[in-house]
C-alpha atoms as a PDB file:
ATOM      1  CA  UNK A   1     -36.621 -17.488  22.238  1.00  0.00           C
ATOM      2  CA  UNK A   2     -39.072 -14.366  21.767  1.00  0.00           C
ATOM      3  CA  UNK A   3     -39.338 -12.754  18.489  1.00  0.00           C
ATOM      4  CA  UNK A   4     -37.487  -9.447  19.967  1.00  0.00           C
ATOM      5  CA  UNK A   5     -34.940 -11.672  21.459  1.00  0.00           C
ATOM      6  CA  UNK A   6     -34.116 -12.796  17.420  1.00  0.00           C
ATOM      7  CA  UNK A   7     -34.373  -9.442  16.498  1.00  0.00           C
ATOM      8  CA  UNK A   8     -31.576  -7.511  19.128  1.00  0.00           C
ATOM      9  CA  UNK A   9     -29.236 -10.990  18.489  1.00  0.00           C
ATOM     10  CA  UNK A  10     -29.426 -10.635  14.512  1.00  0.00           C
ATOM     11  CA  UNK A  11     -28.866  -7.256  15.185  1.00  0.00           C
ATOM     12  CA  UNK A  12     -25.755  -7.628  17.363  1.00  0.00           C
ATOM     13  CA  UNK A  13     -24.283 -10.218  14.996  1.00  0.00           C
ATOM     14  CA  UNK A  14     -24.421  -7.600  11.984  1.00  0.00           C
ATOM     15  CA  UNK A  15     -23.273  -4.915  14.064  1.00  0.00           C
ATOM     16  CA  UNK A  16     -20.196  -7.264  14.833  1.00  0.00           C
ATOM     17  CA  UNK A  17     -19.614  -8.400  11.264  1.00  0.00           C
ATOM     18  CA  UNK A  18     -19.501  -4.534  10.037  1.00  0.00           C
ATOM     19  CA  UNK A  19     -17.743  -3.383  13.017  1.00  0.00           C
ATOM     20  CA  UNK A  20     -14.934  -6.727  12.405  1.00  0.00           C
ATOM     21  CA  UNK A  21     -15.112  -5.497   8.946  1.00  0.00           C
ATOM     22  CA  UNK A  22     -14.600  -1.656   8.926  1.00  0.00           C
ATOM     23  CA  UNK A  23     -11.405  -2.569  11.521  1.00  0.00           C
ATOM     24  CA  UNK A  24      -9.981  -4.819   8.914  1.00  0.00           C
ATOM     25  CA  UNK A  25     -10.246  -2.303   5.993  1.00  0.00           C
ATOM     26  CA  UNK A  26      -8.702  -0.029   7.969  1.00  0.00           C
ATOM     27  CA  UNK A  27      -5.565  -1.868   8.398  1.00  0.00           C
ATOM     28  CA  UNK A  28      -4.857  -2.521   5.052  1.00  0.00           C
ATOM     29  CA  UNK A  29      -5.723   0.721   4.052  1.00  0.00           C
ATOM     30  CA  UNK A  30      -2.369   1.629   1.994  1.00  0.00           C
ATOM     31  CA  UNK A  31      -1.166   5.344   3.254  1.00  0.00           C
ATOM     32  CA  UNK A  32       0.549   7.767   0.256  1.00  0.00           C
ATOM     33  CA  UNK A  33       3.370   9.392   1.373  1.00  0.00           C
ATOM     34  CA  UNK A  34       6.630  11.134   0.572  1.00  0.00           C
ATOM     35  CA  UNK A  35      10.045   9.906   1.333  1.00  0.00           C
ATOM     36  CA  UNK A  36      10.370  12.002   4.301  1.00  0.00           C
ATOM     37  CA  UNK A  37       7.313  10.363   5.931  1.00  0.00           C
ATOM     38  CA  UNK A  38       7.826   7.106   4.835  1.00  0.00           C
ATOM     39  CA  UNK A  39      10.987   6.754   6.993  1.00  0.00           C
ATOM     40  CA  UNK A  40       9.208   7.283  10.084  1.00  0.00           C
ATOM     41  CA  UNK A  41       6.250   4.931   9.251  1.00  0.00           C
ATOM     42  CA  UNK A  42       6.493   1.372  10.664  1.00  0.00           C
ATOM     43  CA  UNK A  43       3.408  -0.128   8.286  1.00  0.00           C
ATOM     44  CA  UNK A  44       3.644  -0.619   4.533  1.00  0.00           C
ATOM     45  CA  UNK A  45       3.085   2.715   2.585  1.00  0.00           C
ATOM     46  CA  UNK A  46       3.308   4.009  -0.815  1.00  0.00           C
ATOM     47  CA  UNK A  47       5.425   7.046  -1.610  1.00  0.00           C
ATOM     48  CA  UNK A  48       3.838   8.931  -4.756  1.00  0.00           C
ATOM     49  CA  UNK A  49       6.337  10.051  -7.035  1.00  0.00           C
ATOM     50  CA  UNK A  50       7.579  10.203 -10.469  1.00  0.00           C
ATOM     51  CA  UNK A  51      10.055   7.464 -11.996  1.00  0.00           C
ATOM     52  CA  UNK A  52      13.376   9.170 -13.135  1.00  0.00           C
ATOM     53  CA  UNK A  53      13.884   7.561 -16.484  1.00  0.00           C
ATOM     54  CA  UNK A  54      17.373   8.640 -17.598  1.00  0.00           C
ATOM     55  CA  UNK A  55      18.708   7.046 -14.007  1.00  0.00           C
ATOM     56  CA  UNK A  56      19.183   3.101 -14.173  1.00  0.00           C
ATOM     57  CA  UNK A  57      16.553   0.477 -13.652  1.00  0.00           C
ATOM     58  CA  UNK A  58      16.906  -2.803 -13.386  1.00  0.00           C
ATOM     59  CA  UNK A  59      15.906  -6.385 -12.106  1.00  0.00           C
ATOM     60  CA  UNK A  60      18.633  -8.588 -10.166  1.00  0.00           C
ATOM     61  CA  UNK A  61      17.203 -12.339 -10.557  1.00  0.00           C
ATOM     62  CA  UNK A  62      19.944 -13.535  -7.195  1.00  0.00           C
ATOM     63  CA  UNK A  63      17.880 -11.432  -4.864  1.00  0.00           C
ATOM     64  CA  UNK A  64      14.232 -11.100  -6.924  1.00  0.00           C
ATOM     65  CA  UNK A  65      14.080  -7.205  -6.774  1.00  0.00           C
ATOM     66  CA  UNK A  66      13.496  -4.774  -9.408  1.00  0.00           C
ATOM     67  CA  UNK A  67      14.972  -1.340  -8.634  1.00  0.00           C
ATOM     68  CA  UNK A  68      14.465   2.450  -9.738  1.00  0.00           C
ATOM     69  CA  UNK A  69      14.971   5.420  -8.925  1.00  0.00           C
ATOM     70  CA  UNK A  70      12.171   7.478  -8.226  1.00  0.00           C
ATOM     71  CA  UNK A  71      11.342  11.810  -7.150  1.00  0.00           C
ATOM     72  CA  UNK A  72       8.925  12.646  -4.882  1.00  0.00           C
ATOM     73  CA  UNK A  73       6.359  15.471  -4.918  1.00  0.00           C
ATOM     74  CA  UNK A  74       9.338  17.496  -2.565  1.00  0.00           C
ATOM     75  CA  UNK A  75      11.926  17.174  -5.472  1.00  0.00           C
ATOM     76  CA  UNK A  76      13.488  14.443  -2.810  1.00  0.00           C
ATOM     77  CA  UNK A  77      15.259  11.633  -5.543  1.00  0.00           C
ATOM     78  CA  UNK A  78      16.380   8.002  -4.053  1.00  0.00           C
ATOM     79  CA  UNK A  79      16.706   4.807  -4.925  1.00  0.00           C
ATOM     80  CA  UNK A  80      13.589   2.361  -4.821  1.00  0.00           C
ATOM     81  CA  UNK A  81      13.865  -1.701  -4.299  1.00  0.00           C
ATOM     82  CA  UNK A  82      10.796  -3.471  -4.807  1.00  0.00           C
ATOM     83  CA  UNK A  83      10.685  -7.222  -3.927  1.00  0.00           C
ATOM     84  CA  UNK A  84       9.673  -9.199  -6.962  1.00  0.00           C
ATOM     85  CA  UNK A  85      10.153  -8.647 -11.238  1.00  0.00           C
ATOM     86  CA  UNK A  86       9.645  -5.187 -12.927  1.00  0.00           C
ATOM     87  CA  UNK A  87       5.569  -5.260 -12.940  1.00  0.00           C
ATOM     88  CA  UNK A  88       4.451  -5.245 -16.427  1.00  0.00           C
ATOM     89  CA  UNK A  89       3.011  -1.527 -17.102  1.00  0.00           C
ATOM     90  CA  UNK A  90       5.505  -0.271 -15.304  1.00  0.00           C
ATOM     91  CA  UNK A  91       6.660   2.385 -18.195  1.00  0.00           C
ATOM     92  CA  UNK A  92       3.119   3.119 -18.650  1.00  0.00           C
ATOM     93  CA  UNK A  93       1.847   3.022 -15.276  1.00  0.00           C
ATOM     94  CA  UNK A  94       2.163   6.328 -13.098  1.00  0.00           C
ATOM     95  CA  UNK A  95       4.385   6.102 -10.206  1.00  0.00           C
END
């Protein structure tokens, strides 16, 4: 194999890796949303809101969900389950 030969099939086998890579990244990319659009979204978002502190929260150990209840930037208010215990910095943490 010639040395250009090398060259053009390293440089194909980056251009894959990056191209394999950017694809990837962009499918796990996590979308922020309000409750509104999260409804009509069939991947995994994130709504960005504020945690409503004088409403009940609380972790059911039969099922392995922590739930809140959470506003949105749009004043929207509901009820949020999330799979799995109350994460650590979660009074700290914003929402």
């Amino acid at each position: 194999m010639s040395k250009k030969a090398k060259l053009i099939t390293g440089i194909l086998i980056i251009l894959v890796f990056v191209v394999v890579g950017f694809m990837s990244f962009m499918d796990n990319k996590i979308e922020y949303v309000n409750f509104a659009q999260a409804k009509d979204k069939v991947k995994t978002v994130e709504v960005k809101g504020q945690w409503v502190k004088d409403k009940e929260s609380k972790f059911d150990p039969e099922s392995n969900t922590f739930s809140f209840y959470m506003v949105d930037d749009f004043k929207t208010e509901m009820k949020v389950v999330l799979a799995g215990a109350k994460p650590n910095n979660f009074e700290v943490a914003e929402l």
